[in-house]
N, C-alpha and C. Protein backbone atom coordinates (compact mmCIF):
# COMPACT_ATOMS: atom_id res chain seq x y z
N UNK A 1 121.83 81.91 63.37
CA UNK A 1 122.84 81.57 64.35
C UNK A 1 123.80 82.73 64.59
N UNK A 2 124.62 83.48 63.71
CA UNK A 2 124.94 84.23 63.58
C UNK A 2 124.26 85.45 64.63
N UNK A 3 122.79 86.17 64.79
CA UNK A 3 122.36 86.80 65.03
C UNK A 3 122.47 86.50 66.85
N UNK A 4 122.57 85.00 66.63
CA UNK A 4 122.80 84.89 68.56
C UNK A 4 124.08 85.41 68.88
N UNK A 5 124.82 84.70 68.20
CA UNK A 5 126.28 84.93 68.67
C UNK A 5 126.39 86.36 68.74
N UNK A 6 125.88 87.06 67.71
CA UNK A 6 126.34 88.76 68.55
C UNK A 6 125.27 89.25 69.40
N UNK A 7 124.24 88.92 69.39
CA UNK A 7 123.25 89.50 70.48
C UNK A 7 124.36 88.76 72.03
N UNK A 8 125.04 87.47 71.97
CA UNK A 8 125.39 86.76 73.29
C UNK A 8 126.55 87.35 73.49
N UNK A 9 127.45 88.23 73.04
CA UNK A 9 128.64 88.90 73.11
C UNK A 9 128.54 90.13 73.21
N UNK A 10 126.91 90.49 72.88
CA UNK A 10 127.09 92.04 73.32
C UNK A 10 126.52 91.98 74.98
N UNK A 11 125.93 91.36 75.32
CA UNK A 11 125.28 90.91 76.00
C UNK A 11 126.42 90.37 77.54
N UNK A 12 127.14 89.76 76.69
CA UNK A 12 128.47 89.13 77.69
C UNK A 12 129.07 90.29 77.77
N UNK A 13 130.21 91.13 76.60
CA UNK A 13 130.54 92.02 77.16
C UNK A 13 130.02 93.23 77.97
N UNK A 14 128.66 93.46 78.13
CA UNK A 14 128.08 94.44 78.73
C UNK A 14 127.97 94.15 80.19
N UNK A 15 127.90 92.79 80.54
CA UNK A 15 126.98 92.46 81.87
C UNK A 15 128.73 92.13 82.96
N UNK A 16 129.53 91.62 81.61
CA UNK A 16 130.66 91.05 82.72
C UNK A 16 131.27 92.16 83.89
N UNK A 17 131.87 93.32 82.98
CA UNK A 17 132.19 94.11 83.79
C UNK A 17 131.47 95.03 85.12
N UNK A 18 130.12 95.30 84.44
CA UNK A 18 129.17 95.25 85.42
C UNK A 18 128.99 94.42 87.07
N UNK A 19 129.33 92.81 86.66
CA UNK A 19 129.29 91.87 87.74
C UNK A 19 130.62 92.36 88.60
N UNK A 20 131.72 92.56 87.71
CA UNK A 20 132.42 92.85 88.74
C UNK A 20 132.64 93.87 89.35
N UNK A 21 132.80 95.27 88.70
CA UNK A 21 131.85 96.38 89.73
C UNK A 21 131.47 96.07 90.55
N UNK A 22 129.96 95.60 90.62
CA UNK A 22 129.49 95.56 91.44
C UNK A 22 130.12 94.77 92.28
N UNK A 23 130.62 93.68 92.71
CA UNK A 23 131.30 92.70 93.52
C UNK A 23 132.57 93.42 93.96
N UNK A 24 133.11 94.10 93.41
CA UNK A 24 134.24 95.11 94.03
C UNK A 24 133.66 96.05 95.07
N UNK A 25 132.83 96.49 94.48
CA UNK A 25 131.87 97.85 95.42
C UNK A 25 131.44 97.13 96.95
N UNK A 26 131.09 95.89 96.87
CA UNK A 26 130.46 95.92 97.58
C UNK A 26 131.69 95.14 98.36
N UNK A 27 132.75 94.32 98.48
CA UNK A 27 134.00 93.83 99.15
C UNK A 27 134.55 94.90 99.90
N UNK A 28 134.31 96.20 99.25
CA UNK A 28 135.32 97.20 100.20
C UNK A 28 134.23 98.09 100.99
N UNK A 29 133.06 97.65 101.18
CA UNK A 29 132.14 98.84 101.98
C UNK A 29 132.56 98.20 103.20
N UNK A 30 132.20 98.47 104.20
CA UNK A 30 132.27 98.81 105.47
C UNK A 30 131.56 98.04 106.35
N UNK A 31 131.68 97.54 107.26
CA UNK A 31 130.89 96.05 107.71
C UNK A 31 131.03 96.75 109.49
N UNK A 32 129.74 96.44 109.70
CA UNK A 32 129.62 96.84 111.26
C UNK A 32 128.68 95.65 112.13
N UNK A 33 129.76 94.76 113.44
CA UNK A 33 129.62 94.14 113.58
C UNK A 33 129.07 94.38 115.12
N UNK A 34 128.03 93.76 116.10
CA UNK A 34 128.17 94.12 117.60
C UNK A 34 127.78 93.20 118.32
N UNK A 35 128.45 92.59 118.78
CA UNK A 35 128.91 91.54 119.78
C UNK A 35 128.41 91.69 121.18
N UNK A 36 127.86 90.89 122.18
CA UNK A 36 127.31 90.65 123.16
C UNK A 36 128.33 89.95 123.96
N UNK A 37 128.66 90.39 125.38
CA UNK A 37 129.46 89.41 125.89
C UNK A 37 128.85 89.25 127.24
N UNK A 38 129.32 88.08 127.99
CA UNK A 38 128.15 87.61 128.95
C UNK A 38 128.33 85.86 129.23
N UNK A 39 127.80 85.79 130.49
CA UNK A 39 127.98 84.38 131.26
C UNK A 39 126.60 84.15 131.26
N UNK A 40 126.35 82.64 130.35
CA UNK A 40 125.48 81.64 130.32
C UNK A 40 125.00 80.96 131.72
N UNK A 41 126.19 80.75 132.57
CA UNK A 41 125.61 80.68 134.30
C UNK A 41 127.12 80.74 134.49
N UNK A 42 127.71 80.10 135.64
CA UNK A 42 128.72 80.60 136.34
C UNK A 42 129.74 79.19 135.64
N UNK A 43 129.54 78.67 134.87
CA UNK A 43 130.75 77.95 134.51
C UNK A 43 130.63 78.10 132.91
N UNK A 44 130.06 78.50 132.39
CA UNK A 44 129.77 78.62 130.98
C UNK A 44 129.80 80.49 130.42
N UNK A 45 130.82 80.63 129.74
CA UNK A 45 130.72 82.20 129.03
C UNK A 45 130.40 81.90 127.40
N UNK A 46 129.95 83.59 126.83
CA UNK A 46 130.04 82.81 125.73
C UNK A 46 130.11 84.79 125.12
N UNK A 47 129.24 84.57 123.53
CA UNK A 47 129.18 85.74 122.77
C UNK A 47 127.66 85.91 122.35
N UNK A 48 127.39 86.66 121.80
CA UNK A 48 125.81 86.58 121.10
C UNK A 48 125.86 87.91 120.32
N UNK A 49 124.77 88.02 119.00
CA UNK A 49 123.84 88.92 118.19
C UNK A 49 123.05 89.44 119.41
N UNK A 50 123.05 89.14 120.43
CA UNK A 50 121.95 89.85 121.42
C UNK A 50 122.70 89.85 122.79
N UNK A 51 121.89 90.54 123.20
CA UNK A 51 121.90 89.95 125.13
C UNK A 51 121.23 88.56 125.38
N UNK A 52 119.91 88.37 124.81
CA UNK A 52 119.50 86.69 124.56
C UNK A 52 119.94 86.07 124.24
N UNK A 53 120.89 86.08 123.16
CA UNK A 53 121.85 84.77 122.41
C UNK A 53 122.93 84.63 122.73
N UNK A 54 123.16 84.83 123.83
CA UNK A 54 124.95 84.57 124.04
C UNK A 54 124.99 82.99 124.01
N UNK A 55 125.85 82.62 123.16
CA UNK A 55 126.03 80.83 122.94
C UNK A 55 127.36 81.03 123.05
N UNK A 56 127.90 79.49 123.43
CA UNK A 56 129.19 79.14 123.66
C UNK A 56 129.54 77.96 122.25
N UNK A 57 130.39 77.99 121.47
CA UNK A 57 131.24 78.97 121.45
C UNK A 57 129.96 79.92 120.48
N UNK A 58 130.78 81.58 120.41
CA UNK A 58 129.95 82.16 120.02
C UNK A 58 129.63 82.32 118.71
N UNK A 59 128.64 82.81 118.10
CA UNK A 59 128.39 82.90 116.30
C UNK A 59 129.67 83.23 115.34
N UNK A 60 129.65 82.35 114.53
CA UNK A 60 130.62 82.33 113.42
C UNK A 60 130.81 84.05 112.67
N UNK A 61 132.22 85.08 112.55
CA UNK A 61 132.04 85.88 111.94
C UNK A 61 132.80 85.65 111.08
N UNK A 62 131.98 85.76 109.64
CA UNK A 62 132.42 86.24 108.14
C UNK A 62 133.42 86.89 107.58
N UNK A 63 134.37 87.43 106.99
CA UNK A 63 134.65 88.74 106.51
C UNK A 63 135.04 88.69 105.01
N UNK A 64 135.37 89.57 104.66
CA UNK A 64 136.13 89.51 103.53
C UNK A 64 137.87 90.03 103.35
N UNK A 65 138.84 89.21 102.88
CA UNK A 65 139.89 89.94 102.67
C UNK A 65 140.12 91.52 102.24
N UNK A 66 140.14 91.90 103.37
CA UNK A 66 140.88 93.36 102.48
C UNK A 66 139.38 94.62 103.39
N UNK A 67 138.49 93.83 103.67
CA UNK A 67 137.08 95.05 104.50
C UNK A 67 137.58 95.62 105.39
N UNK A 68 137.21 96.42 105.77
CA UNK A 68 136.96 97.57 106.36
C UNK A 68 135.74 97.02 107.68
N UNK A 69 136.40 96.89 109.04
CA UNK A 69 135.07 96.04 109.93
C UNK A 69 135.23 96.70 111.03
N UNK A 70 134.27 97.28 112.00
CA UNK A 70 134.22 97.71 112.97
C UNK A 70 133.72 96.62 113.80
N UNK A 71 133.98 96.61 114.95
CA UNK A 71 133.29 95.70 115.86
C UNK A 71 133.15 96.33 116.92
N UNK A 72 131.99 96.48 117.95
CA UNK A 72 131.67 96.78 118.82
C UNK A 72 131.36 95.79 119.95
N UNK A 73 131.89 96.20 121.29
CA UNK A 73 131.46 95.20 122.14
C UNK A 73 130.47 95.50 123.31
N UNK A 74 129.60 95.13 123.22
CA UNK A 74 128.89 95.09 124.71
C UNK A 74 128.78 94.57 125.68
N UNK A 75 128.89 95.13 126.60
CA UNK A 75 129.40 94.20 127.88
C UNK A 75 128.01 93.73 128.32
N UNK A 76 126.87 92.51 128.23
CA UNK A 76 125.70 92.16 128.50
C UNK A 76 126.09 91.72 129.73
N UNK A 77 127.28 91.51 130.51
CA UNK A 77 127.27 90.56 131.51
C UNK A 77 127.52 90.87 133.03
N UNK A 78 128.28 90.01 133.99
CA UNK A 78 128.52 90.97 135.35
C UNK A 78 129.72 90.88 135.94
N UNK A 79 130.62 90.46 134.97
CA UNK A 79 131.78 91.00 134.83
C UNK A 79 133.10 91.26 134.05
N UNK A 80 133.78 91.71 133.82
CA UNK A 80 134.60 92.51 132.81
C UNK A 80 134.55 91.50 131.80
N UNK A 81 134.93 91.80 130.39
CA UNK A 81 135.12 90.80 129.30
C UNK A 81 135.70 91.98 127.92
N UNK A 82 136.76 91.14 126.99
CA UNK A 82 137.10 92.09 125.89
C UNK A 82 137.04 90.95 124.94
N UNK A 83 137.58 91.35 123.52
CA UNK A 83 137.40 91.10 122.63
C UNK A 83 138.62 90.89 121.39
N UNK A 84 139.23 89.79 120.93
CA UNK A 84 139.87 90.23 119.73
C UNK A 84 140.05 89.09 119.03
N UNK A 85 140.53 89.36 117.89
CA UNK A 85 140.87 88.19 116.84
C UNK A 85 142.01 88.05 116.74
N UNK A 86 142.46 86.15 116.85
CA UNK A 86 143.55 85.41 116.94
C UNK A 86 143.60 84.44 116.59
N UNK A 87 145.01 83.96 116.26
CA UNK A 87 145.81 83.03 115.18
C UNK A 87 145.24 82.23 116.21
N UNK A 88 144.82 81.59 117.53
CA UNK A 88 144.98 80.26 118.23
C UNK A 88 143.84 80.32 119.22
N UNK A 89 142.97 79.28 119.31
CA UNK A 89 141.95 79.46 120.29
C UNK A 89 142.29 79.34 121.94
N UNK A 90 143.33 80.60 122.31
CA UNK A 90 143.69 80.67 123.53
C UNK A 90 144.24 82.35 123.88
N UNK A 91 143.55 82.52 125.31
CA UNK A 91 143.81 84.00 125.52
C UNK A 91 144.90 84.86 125.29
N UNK A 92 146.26 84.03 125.24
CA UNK A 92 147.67 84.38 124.68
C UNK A 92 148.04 84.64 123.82
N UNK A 93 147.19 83.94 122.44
CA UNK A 93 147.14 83.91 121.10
C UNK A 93 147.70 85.46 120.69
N UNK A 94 148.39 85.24 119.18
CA UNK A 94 148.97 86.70 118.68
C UNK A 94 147.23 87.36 117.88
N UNK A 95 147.24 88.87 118.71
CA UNK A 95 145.94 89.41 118.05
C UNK A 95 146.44 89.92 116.59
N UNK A 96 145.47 89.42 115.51
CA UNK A 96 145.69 89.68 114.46
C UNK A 96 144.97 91.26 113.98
N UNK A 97 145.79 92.22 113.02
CA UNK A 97 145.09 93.20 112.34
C UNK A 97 144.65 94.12 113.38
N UNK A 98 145.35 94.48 114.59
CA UNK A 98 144.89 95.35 115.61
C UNK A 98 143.55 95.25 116.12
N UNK A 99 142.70 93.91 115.31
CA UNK A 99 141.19 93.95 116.14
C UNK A 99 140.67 93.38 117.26
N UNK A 100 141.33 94.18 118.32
CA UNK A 100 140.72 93.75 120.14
C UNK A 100 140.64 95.35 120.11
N UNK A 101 138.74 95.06 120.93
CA UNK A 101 138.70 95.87 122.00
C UNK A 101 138.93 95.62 123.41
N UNK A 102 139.50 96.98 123.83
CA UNK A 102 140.03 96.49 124.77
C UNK A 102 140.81 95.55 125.20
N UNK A 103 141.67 95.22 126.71
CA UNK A 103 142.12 94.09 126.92
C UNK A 103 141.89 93.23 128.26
N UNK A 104 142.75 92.75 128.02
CA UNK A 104 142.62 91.41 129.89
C UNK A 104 142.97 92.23 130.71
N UNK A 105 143.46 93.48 130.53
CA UNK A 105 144.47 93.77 131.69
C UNK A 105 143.43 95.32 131.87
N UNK A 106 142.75 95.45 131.08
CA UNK A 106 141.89 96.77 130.95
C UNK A 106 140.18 96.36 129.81
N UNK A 107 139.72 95.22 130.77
CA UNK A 107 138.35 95.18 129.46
C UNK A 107 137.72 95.77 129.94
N UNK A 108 136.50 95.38 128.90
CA UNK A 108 134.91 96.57 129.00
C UNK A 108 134.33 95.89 130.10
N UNK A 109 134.37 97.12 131.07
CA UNK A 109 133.12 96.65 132.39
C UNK A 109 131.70 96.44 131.95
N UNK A 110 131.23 96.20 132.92
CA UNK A 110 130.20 95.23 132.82
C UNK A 110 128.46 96.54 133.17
N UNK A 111 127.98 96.53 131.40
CA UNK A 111 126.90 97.38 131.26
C UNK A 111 127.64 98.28 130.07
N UNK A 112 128.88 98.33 129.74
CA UNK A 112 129.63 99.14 129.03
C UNK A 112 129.58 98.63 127.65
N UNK A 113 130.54 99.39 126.68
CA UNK A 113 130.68 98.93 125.13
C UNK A 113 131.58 99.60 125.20
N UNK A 114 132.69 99.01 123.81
CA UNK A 114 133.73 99.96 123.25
C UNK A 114 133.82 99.40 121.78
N UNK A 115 134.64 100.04 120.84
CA UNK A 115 134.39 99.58 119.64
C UNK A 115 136.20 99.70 119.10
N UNK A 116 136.23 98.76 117.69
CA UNK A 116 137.36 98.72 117.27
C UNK A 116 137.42 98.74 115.59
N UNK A 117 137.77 99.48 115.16
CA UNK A 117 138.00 99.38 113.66
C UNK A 117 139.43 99.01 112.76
N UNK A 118 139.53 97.80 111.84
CA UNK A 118 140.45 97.28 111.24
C UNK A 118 140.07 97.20 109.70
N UNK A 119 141.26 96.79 109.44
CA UNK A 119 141.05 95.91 108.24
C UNK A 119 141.61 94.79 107.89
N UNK A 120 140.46 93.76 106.88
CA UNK A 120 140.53 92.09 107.81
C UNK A 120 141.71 91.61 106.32
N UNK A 121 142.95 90.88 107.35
CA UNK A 121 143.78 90.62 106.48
C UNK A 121 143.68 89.19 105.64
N UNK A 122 144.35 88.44 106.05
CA UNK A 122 144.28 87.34 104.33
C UNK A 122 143.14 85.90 104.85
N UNK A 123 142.73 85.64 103.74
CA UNK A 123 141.75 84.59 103.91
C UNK A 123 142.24 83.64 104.89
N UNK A 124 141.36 82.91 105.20
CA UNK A 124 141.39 81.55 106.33
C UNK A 124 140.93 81.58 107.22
N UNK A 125 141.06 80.49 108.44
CA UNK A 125 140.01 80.54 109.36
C UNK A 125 141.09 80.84 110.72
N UNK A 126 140.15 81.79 111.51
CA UNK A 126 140.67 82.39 112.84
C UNK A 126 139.60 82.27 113.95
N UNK A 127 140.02 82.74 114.96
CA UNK A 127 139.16 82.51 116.35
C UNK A 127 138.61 84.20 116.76
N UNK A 128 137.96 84.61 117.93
CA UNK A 128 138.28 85.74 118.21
C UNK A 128 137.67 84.97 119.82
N UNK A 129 138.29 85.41 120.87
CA UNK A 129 138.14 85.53 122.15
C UNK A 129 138.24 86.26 123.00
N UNK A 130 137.87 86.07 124.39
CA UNK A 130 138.02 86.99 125.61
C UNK A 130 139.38 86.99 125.75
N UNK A 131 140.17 87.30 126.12
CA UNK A 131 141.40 87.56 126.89
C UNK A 131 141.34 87.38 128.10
N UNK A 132 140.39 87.66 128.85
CA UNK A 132 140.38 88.02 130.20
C UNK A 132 140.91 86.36 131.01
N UNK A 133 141.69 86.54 131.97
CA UNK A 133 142.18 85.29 132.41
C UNK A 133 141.03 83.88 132.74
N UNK A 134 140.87 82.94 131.70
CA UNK A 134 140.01 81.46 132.81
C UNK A 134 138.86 81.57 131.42
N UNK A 135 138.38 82.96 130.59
CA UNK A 135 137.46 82.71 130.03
C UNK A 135 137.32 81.93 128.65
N UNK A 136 138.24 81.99 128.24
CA UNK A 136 138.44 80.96 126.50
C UNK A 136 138.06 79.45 127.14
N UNK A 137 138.30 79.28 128.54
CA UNK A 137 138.53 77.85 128.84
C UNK A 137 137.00 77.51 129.04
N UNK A 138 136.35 78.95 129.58
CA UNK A 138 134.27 78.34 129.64
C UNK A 138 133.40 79.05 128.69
N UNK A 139 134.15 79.13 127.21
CA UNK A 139 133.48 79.07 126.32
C UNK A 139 133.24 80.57 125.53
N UNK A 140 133.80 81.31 125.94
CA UNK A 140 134.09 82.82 125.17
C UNK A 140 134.99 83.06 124.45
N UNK A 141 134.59 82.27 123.14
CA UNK A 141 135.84 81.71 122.04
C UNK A 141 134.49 82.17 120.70
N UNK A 142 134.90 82.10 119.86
CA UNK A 142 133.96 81.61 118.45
C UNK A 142 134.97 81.64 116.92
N UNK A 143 134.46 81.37 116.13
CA UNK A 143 135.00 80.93 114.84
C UNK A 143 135.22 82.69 113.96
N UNK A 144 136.19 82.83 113.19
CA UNK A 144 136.24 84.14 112.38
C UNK A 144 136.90 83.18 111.17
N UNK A 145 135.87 83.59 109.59
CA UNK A 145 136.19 82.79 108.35
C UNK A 145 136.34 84.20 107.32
N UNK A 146 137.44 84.35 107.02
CA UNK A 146 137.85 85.49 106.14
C UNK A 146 138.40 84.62 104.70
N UNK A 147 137.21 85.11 104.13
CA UNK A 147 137.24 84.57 102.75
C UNK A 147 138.62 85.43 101.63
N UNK A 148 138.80 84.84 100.65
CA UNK A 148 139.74 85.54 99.64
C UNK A 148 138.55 86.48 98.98
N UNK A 149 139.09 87.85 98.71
CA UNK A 149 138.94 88.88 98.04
C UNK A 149 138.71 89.07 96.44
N UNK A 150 137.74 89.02 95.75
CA UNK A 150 137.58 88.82 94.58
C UNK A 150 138.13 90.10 93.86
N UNK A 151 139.55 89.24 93.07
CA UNK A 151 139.69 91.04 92.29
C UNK A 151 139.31 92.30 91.86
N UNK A 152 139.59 93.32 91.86
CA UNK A 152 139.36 94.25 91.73
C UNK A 152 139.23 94.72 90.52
N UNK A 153 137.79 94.78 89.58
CA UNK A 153 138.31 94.88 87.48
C UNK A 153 138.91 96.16 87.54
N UNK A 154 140.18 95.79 86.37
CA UNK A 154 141.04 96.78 85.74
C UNK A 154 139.91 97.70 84.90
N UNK A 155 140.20 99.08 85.33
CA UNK A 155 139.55 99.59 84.71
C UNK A 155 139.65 100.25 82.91
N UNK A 156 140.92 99.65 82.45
CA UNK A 156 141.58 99.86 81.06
C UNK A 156 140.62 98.47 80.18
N UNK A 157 140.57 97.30 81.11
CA UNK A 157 139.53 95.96 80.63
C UNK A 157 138.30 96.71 80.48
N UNK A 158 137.59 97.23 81.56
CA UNK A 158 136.47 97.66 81.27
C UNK A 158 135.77 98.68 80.15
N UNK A 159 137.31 99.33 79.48
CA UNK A 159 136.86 100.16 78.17
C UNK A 159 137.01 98.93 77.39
N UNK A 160 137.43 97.99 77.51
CA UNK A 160 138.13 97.26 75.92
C UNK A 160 136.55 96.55 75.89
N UNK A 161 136.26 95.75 76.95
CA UNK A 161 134.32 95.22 76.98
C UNK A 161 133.49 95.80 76.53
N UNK A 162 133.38 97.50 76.73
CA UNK A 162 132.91 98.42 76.27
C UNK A 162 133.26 98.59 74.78
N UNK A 163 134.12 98.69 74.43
CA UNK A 163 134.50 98.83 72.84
C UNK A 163 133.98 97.55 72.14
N UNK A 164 133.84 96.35 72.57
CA UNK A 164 133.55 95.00 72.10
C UNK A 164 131.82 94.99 72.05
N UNK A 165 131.82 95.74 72.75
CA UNK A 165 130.32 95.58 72.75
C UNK A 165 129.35 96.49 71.74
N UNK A 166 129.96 97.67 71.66
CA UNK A 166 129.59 98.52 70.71
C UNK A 166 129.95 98.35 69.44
N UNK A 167 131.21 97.65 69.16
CA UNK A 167 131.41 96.85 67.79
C UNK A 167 130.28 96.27 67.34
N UNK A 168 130.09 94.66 68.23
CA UNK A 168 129.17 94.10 68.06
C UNK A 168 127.79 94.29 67.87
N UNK A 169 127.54 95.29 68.79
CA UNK A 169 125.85 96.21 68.55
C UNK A 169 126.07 96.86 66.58
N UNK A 170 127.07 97.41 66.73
CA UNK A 170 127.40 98.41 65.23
C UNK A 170 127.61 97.08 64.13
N UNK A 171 127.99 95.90 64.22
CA UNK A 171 127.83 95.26 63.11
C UNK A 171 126.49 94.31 63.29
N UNK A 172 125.85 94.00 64.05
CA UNK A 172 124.49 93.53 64.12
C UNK A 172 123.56 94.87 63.55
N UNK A 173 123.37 95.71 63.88
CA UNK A 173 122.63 96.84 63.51
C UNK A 173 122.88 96.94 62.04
N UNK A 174 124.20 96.90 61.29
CA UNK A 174 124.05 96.97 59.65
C UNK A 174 124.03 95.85 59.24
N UNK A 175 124.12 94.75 59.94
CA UNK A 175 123.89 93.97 59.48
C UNK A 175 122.45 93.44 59.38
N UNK A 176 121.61 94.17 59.83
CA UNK A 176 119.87 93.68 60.03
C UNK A 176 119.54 94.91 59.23
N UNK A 177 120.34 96.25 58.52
CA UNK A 177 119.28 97.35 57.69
C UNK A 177 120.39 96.47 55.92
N UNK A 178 121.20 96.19 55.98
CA UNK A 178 121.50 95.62 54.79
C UNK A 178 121.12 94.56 54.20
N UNK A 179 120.49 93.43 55.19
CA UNK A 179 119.78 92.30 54.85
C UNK A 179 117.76 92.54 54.67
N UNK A 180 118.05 93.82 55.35
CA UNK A 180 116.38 93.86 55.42
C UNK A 180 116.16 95.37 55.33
N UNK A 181 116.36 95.94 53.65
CA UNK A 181 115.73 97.24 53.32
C UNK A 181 114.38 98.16 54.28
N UNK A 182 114.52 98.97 54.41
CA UNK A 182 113.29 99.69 55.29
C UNK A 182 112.40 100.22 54.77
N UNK A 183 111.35 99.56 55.00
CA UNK A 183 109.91 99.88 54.07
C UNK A 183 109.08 100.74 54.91
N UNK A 184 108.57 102.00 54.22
CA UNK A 184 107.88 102.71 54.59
C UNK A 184 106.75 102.50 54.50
C-alpha cells in the first residue's frame, strides 16, 4: 500500500503542474476568427463560417477571458454591413473591448473584408451585431459566450511539485534497494 501512495504522489505531483501549463499556454494563444456577412433574401440578414452559411441569428462565438482574438469580416453580401461586440442585442448597444470592424456610419462594402484585433474581457454572455441602421432587427445579431479564464500556475508552486516529487521518487527508490538487496 505504501508503494502506491508514493508511486500516486509522484505521479500527482508531476502531471498537476504540467495540466496547468498546458491550459495556460493554450488560454493566451491567439484565436482567429472570420465572419461572413450577407442577406438570406431581402427581409432576413444574418452571419456565417462561410458565404453558404449565413444563418440568422448568426453562429455562437466562444472566447476565453483574457485571449487575444482577431476577427475578420467579409462582406459576402450586396450591401454594406460591419461588425462588433455588445452589452445589448441592439445597433446602439455600448461596443465592448474595441471589437467592431468598422462602423454604421463607415462599414465594409460589399465584396470587401476588414479585420479587428482585441482582447476578450470578463466572462459572460454578449451579442455581436451589424450596426448598420434596420439590420439587428432582420437578423444580423448572434450570441458571444466568454468563459472565465483558468489561472495562470505560479511558477514558485511549480518548483515546490517538483521538489515533492523527487522526494518521493528518492524515498521509494531506497526504499525498494533497502528492502530488496541486489543480487548479482
Amino acid at each position: 500500500m505504501k508503494k502506491f501512495v508514493l508511486v500516486f504522489i509522484f505521479f500527482l505531483t508531476v502531471l498537476s503542474p504540467l495540466v496547468f501549463l498546458a491550459t495556460a499556454q493554450a488560454q493566451t494563444s491567439t484565436v482567429n476568427v472570420t465572419l461572413y456577412a450577407g442577406e438570406k433574401s431581402s427581409t432576413q440578414y444574418g452571419f456565417g463560417n462561410s458565404s453558404t452559411s449565413i444563418t440568422s441569428p448568426g453562429p455562437t462565438l466562444t472566447f476565453i477571458s483574457g485571449q487575444t482574438v482577431t476577427v475578420t469580416l467579409q462582406n459576402a453580401g450586396t450591401m454594406p454591413h460591419d461588425f462588433a461586440i455588445v452589452n445589448a442585442k441592439s445597433s446602439t448597444a455600448t461596443v465592448l473591448w474595441n471589437a467592431q470592424v468598422a462602423s454604421a456610419s463607415n462599414p465594409v462594402s460589399k465584396g470587401s473584408n476588414s479585420s479587428v484585433t482585441f482582447t476578450v474581457g470578463s466572462a459572460g454572455n454578449y451579442y455581436y451585431v451589424c450596426q448598420v441602421d434596420g439590420h439587428v432587427a432582420l437578423g444580423m445579431w448572434g450570441n458571444v459566450v466568454v468563459q472565465a479564464a483558468i489561472p495562470e500556475f505560479p511558477t514558485p508552486l511549480l518548483f515546490v511539485f517538483a521538489t515533492i516529487a523527487v522526494t518521493a521518487f528518492a524515498a521509494y527508490i531506497s526504499r525498494v534497494n533497502i528492502k530488496r538487496p541486489i543480487s548479482i
